[in-house]
Protein backbone atom coordinates (compact mmCIF):
# COMPACT_ATOMS: atom_id res chain seq x y z
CA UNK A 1 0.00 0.00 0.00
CA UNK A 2 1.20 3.85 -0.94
CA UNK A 3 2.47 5.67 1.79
CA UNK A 4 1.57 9.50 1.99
CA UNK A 5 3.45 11.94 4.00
CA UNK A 6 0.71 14.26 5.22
CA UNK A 7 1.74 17.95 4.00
CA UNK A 8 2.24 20.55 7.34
CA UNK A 9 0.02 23.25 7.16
CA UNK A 10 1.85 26.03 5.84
CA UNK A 11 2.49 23.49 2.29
CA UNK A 12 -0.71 22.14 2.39
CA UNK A 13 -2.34 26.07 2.26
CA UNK A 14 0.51 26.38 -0.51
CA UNK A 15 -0.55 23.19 -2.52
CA UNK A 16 -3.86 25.09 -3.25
CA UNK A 17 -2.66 27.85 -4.60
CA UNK A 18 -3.46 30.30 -2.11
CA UNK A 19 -0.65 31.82 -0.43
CA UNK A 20 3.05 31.20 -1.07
CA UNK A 21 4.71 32.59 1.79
CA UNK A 22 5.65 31.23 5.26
CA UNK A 23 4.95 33.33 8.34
CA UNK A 24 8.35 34.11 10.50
CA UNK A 25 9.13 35.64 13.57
CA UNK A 26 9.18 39.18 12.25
CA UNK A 27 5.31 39.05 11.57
CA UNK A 28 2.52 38.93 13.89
CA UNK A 29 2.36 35.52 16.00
CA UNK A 30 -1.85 34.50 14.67
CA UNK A 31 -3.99 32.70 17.76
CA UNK A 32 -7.02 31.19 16.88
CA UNK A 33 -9.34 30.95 19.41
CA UNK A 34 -11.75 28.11 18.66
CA UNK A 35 -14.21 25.35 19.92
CA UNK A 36 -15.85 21.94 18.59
CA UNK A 37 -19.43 23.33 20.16
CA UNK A 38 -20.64 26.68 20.33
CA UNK A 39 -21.58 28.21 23.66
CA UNK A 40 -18.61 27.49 25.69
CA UNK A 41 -17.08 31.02 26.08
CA UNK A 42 -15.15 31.37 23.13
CA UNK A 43 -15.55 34.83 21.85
CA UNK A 44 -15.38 36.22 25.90
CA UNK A 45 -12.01 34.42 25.72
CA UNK A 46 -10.81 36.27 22.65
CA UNK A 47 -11.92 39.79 23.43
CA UNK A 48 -10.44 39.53 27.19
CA UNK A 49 -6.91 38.19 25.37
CA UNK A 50 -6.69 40.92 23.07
CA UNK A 51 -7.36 43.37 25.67
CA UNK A 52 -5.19 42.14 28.19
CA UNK A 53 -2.46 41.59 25.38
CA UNK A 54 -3.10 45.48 24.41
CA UNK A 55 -3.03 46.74 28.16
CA UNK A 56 0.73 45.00 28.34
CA UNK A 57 2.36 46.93 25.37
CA UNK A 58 1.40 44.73 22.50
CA UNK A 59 -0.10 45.60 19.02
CA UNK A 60 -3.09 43.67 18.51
CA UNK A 61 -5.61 42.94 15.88
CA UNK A 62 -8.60 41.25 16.87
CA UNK A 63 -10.49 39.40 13.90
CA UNK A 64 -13.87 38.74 13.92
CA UNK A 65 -14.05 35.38 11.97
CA UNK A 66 -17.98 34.66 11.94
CA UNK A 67 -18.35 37.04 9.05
CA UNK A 68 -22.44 37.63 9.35
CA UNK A 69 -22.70 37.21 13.22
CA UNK A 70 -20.06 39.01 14.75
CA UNK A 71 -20.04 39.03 18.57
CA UNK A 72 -17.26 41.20 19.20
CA UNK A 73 -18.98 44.14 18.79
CA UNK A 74 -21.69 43.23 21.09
CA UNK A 75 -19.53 42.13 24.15
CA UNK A 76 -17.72 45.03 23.66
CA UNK A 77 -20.66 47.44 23.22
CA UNK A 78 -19.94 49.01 19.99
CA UNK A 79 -22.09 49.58 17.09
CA UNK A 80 -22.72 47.29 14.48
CA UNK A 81 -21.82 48.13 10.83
CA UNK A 82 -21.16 46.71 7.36
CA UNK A 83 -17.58 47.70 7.17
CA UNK A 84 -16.35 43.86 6.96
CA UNK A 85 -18.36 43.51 3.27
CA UNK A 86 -16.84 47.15 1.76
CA UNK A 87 -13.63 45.89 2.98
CA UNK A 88 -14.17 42.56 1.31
CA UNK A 89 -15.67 44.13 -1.81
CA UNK A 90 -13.01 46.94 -2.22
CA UNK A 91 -15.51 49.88 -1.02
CA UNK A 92 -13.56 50.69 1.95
CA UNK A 93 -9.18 51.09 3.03
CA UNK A 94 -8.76 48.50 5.94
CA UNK A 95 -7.25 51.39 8.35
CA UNK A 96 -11.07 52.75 7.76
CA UNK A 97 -12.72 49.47 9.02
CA UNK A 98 -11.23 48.93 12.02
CA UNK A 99 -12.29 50.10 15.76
CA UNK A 100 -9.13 51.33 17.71
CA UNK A 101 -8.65 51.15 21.23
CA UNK A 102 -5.25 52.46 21.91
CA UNK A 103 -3.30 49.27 21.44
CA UNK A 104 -6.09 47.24 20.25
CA UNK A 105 -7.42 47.25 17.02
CA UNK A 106 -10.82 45.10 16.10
CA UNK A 107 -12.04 44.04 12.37
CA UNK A 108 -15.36 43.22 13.39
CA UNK A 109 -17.58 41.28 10.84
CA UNK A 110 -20.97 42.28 9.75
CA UNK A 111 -24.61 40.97 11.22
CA UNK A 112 -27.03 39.76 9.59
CA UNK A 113 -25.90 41.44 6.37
CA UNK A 114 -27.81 40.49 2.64
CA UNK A 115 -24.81 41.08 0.66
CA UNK A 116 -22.71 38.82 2.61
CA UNK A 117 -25.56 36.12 2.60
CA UNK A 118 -26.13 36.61 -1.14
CA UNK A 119 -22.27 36.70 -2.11
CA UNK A 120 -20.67 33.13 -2.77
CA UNK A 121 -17.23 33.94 -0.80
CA UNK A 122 -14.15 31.51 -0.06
CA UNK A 123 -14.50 33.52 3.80
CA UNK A 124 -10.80 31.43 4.99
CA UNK A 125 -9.38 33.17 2.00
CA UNK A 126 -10.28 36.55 2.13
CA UNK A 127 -9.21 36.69 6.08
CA UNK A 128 -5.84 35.00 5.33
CA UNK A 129 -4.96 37.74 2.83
CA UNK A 130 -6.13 40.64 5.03
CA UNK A 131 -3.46 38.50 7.56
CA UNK A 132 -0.62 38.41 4.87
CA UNK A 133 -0.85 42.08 4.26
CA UNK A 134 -1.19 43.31 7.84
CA UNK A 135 0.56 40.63 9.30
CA UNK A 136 3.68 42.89 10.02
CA UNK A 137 1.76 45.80 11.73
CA UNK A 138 0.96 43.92 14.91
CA UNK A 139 2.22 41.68 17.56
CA UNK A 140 -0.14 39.34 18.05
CA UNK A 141 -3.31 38.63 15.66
CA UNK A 142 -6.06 36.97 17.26
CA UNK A 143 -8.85 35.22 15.26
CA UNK A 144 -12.16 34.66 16.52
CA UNK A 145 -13.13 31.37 14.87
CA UNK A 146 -16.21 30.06 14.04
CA UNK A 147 -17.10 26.99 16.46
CA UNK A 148 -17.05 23.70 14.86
CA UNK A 149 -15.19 21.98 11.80
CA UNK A 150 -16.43 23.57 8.53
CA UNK A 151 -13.68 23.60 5.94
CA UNK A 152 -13.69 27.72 6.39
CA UNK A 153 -12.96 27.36 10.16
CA UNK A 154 -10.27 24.68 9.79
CA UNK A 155 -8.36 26.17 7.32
CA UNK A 156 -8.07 29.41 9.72
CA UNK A 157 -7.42 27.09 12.74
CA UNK A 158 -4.68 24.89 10.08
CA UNK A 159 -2.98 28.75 8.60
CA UNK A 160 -2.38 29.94 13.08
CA UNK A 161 0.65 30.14 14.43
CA UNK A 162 -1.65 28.92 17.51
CA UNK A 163 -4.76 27.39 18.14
CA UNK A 164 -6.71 27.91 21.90
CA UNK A 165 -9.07 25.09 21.99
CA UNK A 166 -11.91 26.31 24.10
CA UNK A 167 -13.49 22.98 26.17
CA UNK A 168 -16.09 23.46 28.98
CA UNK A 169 -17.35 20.19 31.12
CA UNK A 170 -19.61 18.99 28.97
CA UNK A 171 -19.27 15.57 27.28
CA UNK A 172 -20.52 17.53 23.57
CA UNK A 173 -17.90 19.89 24.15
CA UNK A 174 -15.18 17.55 24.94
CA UNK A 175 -16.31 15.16 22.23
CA UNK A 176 -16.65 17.81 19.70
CA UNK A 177 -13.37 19.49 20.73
CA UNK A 178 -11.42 16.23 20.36
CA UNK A 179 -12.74 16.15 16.63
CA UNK A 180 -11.86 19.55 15.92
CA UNK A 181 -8.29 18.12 16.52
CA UNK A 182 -8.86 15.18 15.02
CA UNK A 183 -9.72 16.19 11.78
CA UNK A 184 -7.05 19.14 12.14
CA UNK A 185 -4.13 16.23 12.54
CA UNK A 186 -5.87 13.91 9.76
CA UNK A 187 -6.20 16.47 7.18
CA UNK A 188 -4.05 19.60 7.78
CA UNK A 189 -1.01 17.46 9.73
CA UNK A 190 -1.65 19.91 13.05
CA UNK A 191 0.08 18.34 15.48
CA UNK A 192 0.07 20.64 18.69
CA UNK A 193 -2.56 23.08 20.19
CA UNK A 194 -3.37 24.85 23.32
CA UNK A 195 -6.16 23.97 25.44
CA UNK A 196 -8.48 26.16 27.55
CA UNK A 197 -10.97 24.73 30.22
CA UNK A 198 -13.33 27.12 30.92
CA UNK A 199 -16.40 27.11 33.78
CA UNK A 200 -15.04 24.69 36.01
CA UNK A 201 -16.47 24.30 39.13
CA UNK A 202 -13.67 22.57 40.99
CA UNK A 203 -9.90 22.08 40.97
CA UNK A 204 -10.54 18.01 40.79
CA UNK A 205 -13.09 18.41 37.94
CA UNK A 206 -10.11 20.83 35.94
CA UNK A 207 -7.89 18.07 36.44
CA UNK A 208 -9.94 15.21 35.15
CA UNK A 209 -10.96 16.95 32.12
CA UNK A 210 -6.75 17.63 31.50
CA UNK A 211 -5.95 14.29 32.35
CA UNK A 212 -8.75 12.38 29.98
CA UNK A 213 -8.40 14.89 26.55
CA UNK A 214 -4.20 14.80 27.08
CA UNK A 215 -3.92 11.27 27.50
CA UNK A 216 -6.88 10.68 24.47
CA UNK A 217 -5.51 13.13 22.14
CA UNK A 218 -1.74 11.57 22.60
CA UNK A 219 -2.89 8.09 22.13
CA UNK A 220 -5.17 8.17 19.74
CA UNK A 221 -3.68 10.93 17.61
CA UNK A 222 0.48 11.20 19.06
CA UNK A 223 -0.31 14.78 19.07
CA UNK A 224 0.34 16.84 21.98
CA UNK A 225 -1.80 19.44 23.85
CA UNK A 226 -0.31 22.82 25.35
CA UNK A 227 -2.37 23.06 28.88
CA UNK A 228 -3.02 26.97 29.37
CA UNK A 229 -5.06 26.55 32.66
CA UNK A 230 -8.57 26.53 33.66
CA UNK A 231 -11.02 29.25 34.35
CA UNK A 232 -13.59 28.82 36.97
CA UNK A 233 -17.32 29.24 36.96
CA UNK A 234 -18.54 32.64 38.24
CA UNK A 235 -21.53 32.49 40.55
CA UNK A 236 -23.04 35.48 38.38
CA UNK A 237 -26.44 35.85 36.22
CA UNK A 238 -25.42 35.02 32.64
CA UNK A 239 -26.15 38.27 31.21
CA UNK A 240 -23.70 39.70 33.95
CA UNK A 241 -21.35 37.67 33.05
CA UNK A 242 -19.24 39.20 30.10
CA UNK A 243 -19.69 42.64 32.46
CA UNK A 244 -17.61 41.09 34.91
CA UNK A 245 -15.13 39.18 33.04
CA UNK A 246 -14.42 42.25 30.49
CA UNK A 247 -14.72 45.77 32.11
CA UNK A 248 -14.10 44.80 35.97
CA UNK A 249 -9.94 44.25 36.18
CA UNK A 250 -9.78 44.08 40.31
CA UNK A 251 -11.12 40.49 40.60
CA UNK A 252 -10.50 36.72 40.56
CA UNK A 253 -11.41 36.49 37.00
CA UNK A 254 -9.26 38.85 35.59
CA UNK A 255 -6.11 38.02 37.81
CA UNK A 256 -6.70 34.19 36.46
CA UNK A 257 -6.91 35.39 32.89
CA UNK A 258 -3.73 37.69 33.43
CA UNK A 259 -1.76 34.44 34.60
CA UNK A 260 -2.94 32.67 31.67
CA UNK A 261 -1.72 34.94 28.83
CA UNK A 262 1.18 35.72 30.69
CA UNK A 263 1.93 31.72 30.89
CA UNK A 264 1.59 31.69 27.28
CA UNK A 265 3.22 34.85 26.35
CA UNK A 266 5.90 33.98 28.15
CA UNK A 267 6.51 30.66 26.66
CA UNK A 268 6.51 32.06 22.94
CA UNK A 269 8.51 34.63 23.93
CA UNK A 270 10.90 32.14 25.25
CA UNK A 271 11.02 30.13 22.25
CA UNK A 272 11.64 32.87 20.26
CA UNK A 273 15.11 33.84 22.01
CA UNK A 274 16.19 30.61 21.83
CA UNK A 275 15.50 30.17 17.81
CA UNK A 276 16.89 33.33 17.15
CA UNK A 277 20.38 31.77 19.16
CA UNK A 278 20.03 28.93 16.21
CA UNK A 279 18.54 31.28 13.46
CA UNK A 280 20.30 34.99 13.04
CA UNK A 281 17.18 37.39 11.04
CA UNK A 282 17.97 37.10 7.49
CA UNK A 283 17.63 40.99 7.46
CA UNK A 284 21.01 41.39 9.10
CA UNK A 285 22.49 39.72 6.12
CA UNK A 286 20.56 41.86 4.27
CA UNK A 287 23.38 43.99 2.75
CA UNK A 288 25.48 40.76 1.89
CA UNK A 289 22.98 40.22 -0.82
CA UNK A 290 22.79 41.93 -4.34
């Protein structure tokens, strides 16, 4: 029987034709925030990222991914508009569709908009090139995925630098979740990913849920999953809920999601010192060239 080497994801986005160049450490680092199920937080976890990421010095773009039902905008309280379609459809600059925050910078998408429902669109295209050409501008570019495994959401999840797998404990969201990186490791060769649990109740429940989707995902699929930590269950009404997490910085919730991005900021920021020991920039060979 033939033997196929699956392609990584960077040549497998190149095999169709679709973009030819490979991200390095002078461009943005891309985080996909994502889910198997809907429902489980994951939108609350990409806003209060990029604004805890923008509060610490970095540039950051946040990217609405759900390009007719953008929730950004609504947890954040801003007005809804069709700037993501004139962007798309070359009515609008980019620097004209964004909503700036100091260091943070959101590309919301539109809601409920006809000429995004009546345009056929290749969506995982059209955001990868708005990431190749403004790639270099930021620090960190955060997507704000779709939940579940349509071909548009997996090829955003496949083109990150990082993926944040958003799990809550709830057997559809950890069964859903494990074939979000299933299919991600079959088809697009993504081998590692970080994983978020969020609304635990206890520190035993947290560490069941780690211990059953590590040990599952190495097993079954030798791939290996990044723990970022857990983030426990506020004993607030629901529509209270993003109030707390996103505009009150003074408690528990914020000082856990502080230690979470510094934990991961940290660890890229680690591994980036240490390749550039192994790998000078090519730009300070720069003038060696002709």
């Amino acid at each position: 029987m033939l033997s196929l080497k699956r392609p990584s994801p960077s040549d497998w986005l190149v095999s169709q034709n679709k973009y030819s160049s490979k991200k390095t450490s002078q461009k943005a680092k891309t985080i996909s925030v994502t889910a198997g199920k809907g429902g489980v937080g994951k939108t609350s976890v990409a806003v209060k990222m990029a604004k805890i990421m923008a509060s610490q010095g970095y540039k950051v773009l946040l990217l609405d991914c759900d390009t007719n039902l953008s929730n950004t905008v609504v947890k954040l309280g801003l007005p809804i508009t069709n700037y993501f379609y004139e962007l798309i459809s070359a009515q609008r600059e980019f620097d004209d569709c964004l909503h700036k925050d100091g260091n943070l910078h959101l590309l919301a998408a539109c809601n409920g908009s006809i000429d995004m429902f009546n345009r056929s669109l290749e969506i995982d295209r059209l955001i990868i090139d708005i990431l190749v050409n403004h790639e270099k501008d930021y620090d960190y570019i955060i997507l704000d995925c779709p939940a579940g495994i349509t071909k548009e959401t997996l090829t955003l999840n496949a083109y990150s630098d990082y993926r944040f797998v958003v799990v809550t404990p709830d057997k559809s969201s950890v069964t859903d979740s494990y074939s979000l990186i299933k299919i991600l490791n079959k088809e697009f060769g993504v081998n590692d990913n970080h994983l978020l649990i969020n609304k635990t109740s206890s520190e035993p429940q947290y560490q069941r849920m780690i211990k059953t989707l590590s040990e599952t995902v190495e097993t079954f699929l030798k791939c290996r999953l990044h723990i970022l930590g857990g983030i426990k269950k506020e004993d607030v009404a629901e529509d209270r809920f993003d109030t707390v997490l996103l505009q009150q910085e003074n408690n528990s919730l914020h000082k856990n999601f502080v230690n979470i991005i510094n934990k991961f900021t940290d660890e890229i920021e680690s591994a980036n010192v240490q390749d550039m020991q192994f790998n000078p920039r090519l730009d300070q060979f720069a003038s060696l060239t002709v």
